[in-house]
C-alpha atoms as a PDB file:
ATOM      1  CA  UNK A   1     -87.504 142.976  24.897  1.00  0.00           C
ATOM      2  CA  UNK A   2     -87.512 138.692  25.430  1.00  0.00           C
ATOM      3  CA  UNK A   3     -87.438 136.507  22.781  1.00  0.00           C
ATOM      4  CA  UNK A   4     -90.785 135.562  21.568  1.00  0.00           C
ATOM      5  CA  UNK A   5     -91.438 132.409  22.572  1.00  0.00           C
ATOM      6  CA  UNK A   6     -92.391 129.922  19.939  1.00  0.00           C
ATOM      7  CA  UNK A   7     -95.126 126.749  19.680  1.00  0.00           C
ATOM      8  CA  UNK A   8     -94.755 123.523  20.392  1.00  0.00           C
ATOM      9  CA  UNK A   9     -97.009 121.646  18.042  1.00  0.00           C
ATOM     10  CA  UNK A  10     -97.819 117.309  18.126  1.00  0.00           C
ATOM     11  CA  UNK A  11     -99.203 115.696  15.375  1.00  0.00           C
ATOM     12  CA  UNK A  12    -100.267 112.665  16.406  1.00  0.00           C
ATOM     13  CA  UNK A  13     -99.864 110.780  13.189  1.00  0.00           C
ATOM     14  CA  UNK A  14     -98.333 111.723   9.602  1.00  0.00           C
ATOM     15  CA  UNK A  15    -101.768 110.999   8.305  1.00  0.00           C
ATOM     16  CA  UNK A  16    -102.263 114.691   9.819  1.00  0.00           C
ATOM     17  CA  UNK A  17     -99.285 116.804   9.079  1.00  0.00           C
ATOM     18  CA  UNK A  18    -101.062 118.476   6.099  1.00  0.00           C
ATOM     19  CA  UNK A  19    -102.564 119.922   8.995  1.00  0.00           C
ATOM     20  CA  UNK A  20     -99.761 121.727  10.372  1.00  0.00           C
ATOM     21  CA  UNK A  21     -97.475 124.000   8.790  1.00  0.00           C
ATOM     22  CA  UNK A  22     -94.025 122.337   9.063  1.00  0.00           C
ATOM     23  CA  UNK A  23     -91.679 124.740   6.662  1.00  0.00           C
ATOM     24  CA  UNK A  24     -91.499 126.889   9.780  1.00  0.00           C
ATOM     25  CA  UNK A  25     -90.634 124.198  12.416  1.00  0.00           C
ATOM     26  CA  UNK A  26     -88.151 121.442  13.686  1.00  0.00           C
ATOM     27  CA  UNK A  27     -90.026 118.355  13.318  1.00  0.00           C
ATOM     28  CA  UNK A  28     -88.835 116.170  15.852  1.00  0.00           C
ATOM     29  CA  UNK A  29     -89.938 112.268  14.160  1.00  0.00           C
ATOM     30  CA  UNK A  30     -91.147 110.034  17.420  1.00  0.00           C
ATOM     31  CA  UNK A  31     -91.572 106.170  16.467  1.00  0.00           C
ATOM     32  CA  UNK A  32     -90.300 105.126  19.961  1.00  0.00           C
ATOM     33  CA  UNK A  33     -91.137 101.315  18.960  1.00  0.00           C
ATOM     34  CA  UNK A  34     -88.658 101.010  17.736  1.00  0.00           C
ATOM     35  CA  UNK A  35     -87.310 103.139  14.811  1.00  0.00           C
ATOM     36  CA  UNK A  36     -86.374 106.250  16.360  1.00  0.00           C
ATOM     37  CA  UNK A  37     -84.697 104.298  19.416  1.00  0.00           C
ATOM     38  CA  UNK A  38     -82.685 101.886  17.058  1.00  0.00           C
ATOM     39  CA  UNK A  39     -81.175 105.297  15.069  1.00  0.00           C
ATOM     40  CA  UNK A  40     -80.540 106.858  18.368  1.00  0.00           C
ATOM     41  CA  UNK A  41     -78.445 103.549  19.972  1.00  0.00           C
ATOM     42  CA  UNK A  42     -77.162 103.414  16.103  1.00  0.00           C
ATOM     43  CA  UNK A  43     -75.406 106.842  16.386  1.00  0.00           C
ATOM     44  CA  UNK A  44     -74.611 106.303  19.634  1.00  0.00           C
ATOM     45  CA  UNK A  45     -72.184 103.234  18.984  1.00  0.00           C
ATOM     46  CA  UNK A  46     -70.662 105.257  16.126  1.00  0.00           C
ATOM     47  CA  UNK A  47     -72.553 104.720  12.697  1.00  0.00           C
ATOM     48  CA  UNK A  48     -71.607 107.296   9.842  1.00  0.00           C
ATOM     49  CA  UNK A  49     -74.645 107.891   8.962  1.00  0.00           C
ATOM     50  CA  UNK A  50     -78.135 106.258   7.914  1.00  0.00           C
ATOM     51  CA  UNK A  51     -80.107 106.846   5.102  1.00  0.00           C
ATOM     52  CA  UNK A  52     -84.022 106.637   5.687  1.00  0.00           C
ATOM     53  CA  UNK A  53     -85.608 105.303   2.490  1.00  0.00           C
ATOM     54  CA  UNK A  54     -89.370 104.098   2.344  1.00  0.00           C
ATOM     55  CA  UNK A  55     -89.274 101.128  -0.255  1.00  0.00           C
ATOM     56  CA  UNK A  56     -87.758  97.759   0.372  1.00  0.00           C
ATOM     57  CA  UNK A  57     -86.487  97.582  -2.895  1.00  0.00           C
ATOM     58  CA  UNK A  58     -84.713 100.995  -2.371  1.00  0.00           C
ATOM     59  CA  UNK A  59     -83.229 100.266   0.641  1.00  0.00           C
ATOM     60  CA  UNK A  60     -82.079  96.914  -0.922  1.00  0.00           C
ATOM     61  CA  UNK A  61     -80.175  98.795  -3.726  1.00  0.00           C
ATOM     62  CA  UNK A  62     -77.734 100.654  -0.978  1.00  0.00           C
ATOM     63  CA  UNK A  63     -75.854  97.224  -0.558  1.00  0.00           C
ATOM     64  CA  UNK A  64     -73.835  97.852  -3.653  1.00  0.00           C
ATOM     65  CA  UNK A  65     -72.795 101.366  -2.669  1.00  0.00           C
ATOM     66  CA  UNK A  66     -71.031 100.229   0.157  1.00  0.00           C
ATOM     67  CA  UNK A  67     -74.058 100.147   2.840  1.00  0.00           C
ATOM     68  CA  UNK A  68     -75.210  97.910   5.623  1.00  0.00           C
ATOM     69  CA  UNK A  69     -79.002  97.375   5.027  1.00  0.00           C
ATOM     70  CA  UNK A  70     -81.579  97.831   7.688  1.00  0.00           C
ATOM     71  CA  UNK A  71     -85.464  96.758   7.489  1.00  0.00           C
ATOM     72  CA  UNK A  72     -88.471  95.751   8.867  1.00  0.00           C
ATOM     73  CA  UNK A  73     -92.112  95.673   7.777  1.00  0.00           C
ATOM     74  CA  UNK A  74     -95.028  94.656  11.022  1.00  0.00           C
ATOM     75  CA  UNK A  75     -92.042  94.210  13.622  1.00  0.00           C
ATOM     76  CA  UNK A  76     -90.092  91.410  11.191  1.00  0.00           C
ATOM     77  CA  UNK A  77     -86.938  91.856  10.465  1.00  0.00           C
ATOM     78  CA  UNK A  78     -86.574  91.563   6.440  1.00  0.00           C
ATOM     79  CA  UNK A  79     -85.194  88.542   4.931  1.00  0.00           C
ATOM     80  CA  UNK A  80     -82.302  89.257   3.381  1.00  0.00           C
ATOM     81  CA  UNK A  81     -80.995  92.199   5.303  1.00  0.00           C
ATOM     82  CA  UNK A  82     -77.894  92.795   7.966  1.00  0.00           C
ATOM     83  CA  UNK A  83     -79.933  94.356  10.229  1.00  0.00           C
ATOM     84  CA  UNK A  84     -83.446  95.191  11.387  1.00  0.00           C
ATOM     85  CA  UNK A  85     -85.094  97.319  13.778  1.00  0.00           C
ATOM     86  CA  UNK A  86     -83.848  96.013  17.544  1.00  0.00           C
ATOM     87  CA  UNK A  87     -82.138  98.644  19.068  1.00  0.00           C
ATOM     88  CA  UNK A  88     -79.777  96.183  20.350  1.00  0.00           C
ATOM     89  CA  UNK A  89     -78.655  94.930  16.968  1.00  0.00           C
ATOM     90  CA  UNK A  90     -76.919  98.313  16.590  1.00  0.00           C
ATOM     91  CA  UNK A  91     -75.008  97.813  20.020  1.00  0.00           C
ATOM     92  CA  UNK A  92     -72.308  96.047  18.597  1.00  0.00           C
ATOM     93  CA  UNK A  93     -68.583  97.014  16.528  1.00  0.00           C
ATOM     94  CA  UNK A  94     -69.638  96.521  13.191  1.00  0.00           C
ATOM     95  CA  UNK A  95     -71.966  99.724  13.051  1.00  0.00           C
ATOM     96  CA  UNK A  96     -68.960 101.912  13.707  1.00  0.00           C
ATOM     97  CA  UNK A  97     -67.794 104.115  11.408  1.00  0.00           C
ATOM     98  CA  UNK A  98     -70.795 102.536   8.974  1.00  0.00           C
ATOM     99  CA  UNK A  99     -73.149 103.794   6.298  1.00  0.00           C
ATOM    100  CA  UNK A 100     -76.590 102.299   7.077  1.00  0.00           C
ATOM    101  CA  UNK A 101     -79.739 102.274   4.343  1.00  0.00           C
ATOM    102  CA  UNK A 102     -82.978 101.526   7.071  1.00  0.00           C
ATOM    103  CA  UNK A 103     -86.379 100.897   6.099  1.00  0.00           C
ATOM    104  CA  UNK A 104     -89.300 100.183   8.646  1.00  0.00           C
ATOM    105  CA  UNK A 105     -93.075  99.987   8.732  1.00  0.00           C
ATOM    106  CA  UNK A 106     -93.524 103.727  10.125  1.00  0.00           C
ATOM    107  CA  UNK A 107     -90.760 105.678  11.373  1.00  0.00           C
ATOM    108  CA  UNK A 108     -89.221 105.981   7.870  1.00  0.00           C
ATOM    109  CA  UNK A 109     -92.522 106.493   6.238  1.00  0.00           C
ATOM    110  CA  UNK A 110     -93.106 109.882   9.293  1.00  0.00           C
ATOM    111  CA  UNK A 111     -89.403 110.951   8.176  1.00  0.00           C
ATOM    112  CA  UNK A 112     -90.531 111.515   4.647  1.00  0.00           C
ATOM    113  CA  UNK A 113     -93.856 112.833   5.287  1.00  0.00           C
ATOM    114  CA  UNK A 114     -91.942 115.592   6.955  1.00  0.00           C
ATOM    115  CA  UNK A 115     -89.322 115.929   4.086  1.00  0.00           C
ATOM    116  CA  UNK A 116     -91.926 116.107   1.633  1.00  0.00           C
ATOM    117  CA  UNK A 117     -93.806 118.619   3.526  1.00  0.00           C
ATOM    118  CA  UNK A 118     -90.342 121.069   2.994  1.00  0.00           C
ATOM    119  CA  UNK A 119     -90.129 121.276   7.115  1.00  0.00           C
ATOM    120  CA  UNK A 120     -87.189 123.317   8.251  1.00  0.00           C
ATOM    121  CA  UNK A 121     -85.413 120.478   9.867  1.00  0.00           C
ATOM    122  CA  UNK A 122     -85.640 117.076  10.680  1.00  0.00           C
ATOM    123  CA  UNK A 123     -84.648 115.621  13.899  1.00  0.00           C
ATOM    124  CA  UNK A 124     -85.289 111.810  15.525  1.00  0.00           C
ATOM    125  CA  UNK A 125     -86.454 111.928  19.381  1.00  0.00           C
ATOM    126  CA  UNK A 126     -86.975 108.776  21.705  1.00  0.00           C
ATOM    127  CA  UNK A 127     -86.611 108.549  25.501  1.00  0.00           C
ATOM    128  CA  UNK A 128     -82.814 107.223  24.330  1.00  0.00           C
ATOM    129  CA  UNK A 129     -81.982 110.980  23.788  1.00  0.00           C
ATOM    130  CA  UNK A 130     -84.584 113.193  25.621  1.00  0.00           C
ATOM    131  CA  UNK A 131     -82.312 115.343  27.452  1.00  0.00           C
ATOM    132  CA  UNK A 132     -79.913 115.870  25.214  1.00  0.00           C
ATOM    133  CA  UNK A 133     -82.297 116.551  22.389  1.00  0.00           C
ATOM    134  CA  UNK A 134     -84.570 118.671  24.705  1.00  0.00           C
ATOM    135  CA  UNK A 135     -81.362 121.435  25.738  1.00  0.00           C
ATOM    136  CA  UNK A 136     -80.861 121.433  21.676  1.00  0.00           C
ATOM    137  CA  UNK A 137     -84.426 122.540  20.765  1.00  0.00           C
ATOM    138  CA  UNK A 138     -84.590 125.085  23.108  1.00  0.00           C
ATOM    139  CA  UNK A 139     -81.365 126.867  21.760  1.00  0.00           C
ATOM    140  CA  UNK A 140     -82.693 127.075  18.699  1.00  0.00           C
ATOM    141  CA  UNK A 141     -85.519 128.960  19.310  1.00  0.00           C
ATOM    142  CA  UNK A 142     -87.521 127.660  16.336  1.00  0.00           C
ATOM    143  CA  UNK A 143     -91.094 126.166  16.895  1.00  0.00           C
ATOM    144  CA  UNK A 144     -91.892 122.469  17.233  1.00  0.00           C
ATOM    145  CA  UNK A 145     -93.788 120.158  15.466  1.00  0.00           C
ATOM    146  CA  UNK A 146     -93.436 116.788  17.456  1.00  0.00           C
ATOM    147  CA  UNK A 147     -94.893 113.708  14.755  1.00  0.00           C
ATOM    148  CA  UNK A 148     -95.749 110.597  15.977  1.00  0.00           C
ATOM    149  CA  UNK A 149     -95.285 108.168  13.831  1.00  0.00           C
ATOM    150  CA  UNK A 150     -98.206 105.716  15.099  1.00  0.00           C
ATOM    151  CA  UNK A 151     -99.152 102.635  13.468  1.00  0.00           C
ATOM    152  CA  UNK A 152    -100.114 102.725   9.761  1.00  0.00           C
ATOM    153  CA  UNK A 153    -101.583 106.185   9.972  1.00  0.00           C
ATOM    154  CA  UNK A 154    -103.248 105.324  13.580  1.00  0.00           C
ATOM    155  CA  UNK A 155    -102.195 106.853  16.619  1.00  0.00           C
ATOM    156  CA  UNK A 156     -99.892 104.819  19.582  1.00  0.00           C
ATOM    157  CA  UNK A 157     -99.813 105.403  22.803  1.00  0.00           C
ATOM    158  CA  UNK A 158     -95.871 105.296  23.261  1.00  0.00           C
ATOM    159  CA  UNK A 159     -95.760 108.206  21.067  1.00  0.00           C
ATOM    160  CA  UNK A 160     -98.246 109.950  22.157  1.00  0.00           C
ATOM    161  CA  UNK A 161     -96.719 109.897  25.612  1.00  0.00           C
ATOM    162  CA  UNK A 162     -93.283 110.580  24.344  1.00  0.00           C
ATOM    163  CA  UNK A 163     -94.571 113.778  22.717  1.00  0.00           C
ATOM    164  CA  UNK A 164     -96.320 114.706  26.196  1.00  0.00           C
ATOM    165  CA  UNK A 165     -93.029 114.050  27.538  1.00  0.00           C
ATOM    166  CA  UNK A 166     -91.287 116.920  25.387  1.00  0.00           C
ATOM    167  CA  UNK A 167     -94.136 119.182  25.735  1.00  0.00           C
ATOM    168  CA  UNK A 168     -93.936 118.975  29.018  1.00  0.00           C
ATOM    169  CA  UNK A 169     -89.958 120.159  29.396  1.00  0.00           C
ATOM    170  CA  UNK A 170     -90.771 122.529  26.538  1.00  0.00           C
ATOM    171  CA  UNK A 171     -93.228 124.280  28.148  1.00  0.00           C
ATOM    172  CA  UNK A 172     -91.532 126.844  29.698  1.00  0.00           C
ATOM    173  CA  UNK A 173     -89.914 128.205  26.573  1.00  0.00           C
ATOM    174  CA  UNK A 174     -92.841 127.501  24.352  1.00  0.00           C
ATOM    175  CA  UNK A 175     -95.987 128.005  23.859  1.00  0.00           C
ATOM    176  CA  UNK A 176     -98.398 124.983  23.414  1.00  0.00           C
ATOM    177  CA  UNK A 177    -100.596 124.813  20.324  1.00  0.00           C
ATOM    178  CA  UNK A 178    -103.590 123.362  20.179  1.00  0.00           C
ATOM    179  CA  UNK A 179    -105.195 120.771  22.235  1.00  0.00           C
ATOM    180  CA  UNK A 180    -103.109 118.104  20.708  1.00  0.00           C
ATOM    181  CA  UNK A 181    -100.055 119.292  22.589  1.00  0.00           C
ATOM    182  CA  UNK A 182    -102.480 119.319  26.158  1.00  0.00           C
ATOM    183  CA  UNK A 183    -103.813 115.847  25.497  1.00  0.00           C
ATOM    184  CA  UNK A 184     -99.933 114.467  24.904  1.00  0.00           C
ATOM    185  CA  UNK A 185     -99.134 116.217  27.359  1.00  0.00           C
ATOM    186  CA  UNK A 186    -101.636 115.259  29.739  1.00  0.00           C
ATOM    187  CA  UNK A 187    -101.479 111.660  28.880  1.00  0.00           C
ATOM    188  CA  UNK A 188     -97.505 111.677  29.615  1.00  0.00           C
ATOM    189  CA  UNK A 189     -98.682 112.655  32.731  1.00  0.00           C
ATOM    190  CA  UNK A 190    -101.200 109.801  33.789  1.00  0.00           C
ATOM    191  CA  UNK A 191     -98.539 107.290  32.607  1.00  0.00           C
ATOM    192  CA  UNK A 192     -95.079 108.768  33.849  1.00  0.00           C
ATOM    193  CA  UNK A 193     -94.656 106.350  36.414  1.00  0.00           C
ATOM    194  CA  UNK A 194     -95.069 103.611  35.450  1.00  0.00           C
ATOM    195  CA  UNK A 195     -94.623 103.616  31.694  1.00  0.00           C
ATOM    196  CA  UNK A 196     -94.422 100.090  31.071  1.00  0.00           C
ATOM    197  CA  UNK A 197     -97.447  99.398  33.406  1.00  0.00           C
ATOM    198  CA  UNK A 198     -99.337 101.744  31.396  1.00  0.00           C
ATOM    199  CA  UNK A 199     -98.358 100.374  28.289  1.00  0.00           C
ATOM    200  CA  UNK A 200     -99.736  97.172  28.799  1.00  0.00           C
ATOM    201  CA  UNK A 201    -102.814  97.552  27.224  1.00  0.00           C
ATOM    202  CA  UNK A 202    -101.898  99.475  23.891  1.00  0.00           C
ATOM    203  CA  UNK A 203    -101.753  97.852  20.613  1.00  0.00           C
ATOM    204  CA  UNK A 204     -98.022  98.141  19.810  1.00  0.00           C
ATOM    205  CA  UNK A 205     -96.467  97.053  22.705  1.00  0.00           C
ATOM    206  CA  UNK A 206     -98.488  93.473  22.278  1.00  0.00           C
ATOM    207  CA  UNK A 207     -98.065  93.544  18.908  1.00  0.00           C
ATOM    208  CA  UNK A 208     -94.212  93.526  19.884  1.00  0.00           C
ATOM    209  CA  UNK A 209     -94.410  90.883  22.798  1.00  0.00           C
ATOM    210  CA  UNK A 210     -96.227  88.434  21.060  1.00  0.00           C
ATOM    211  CA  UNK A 211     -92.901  88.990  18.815  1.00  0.00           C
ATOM    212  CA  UNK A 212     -91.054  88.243  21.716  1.00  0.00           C
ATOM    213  CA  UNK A 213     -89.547  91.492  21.671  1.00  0.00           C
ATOM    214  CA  UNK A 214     -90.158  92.559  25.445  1.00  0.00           C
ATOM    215  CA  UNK A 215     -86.313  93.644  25.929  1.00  0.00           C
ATOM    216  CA  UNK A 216     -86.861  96.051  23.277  1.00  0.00           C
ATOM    217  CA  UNK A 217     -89.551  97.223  24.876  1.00  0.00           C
ATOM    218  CA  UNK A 218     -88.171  98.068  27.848  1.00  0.00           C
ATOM    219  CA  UNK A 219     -85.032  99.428  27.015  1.00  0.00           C
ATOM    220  CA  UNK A 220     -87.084 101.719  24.651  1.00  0.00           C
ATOM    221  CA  UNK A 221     -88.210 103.406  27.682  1.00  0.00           C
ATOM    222  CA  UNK A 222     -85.092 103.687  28.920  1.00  0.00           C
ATOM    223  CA  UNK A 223     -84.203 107.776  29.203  1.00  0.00           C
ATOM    224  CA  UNK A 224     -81.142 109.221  27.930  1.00  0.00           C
ATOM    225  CA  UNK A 225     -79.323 106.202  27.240  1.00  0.00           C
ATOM    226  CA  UNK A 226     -77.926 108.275  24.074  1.00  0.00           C
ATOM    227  CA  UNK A 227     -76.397 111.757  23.955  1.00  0.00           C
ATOM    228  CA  UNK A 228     -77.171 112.109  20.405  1.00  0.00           C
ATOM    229  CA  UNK A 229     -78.976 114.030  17.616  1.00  0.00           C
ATOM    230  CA  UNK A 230     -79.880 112.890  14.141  1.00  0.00           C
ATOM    231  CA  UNK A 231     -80.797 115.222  11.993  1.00  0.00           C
ATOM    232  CA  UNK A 232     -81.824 115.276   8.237  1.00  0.00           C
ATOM    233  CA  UNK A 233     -79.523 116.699   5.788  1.00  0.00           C
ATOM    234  CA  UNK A 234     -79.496 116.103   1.807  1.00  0.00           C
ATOM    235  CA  UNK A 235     -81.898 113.064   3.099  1.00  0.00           C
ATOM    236  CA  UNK A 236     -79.049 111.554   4.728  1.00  0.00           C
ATOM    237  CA  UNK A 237     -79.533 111.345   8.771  1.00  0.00           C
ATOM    238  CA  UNK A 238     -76.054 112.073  10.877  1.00  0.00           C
ATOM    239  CA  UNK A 239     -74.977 112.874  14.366  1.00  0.00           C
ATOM    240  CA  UNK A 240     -74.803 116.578  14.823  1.00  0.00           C
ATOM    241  CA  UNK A 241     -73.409 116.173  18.767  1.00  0.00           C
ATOM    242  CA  UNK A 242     -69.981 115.629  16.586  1.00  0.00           C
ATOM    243  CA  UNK A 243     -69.442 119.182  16.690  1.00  0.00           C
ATOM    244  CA  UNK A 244     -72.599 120.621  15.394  1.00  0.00           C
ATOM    245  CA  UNK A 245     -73.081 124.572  16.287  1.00  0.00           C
ATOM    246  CA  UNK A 246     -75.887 124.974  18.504  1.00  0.00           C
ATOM    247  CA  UNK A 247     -76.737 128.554  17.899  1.00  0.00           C
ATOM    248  CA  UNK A 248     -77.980 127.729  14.780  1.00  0.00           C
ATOM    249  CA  UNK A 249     -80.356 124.992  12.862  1.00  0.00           C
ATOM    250  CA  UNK A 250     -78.158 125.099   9.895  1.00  0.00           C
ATOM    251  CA  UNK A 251     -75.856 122.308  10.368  1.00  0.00           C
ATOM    252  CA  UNK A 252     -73.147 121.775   7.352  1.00  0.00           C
ATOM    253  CA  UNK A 253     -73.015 117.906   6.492  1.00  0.00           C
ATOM    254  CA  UNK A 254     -70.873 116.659   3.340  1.00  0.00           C
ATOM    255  CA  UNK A 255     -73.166 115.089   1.002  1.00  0.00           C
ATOM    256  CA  UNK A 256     -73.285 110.712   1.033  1.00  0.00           C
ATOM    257  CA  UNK A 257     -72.643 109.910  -2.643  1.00  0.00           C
END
């Protein structure tokens, strides 16, 4: 006999997971603008590790253990902090080898949702590491809840699309579950070709150019710029393309102190 294949599930917002029963999938957390893409470039140029926290005044405690602080709250960076949540501020030397503490408006807040909701894993998709992330979900075998983060419990469209995306190369090896998956899935592809295009209209992506922010816009869309995945482990995110054992999702981390 096959394997049995398993669902692919998208939950567009964390205002819905209670609707979907996450302690028997790999949630894959989308915030494409721009959380998920700023941990992705972050690994890529060598951080440690990052710790996802969902207070400011959390995060802000990690300075005296040694960490580089990252926040943002509506697209700011936070006053105060080394970093915020440009994917291009983690493109340069000092984030390798570094322990990073990163707060932001929603990304964070969807990686905790999922935590609290005991799923079986926790990984961090964006375009930045589609492939690569893609290759690893199907060797694992395990179904697939894909949660957009959104906008303050309110669904975006460049998560939506990224989740269509991934449903899309998933297909084949899983089954989709419930309209939610179609409609992503659908939507990824009325807007494939022209992403940015598309994009135009939604919420986010003005919220961000009227922040000036349009290069992190576009390299956002950018695909596999990163051959990375973060995972969750002991709520500390880290690489596990540094030797992590694809047959299985139980990766060994050492615990961040």
């Amino acid at each position: 006999m096959g394997i049995r294949k398993k669902y692919v599930h998208v939950c567009p917002t964390p205002a819905l997971i209670d609707h979907f029963d996450v302690s028997k999938a790999i949630v894959v957390v989308i915030d494409i603008l721009r959380a998920t893409t700023s941990m992705c470039v972050a690994f890529g140029n060598g951080a440690y590790c990052m710790v996802p926290v969902a207070s400011i005044d959390a995060c802000r405690s990690y300075r005296d253990k040694g960490f580089l602080i990252a926040g943002e709250r509506e697209g700011i960076k936070l006053d105060g902090f080394d970093l915020g949540n440009s994917p291009y501020s983690y493109m340069t030397s000092e984030i390798r080898g570094a322990k990073i503490a990163i707060t932001t408006t929603n990304g964070t807040k969807a990686i905790k949702a999922a935590e609290d909701r005991n799923a079986k894993a926790i990984v961090v998709g964006a375009f930045a590491n589609i492939s690569t992330l893609t290759r690893w979900l199907i060797e694992q075998n395990e179904h697939v809840c894909l949660l957009c983060a959104g906008w303050h419990d309110n669904s975006t469209l460049e998560d939506s699309i990224f989740a269509g995306a991934m449903v899309n190369r998933l297909k084949r090896n899983f089954v989709r579950y419930q309209d939610t998956a179609l409609i992503a899935e659908t939507l990824y592809h009325s807007a494939n070709r022209r992403k940015r295009y598309y994009l135009r209209s939604s919420s986010h992506f003005n919220r961000l150019i009227h922040l000036n922010l349009q290069q992190d816009v576009k390299y956002a869309m950018r695909r596999d710029t990163q051959k990375v995945i973060p995972i969750l482990r002991d709520n500390v995110l880290v690489d596990i393309c540094r030797g992590y054992n694809v047959s299985s999702v139980q990766t060994r981390t050492d615990r961040i102190a």
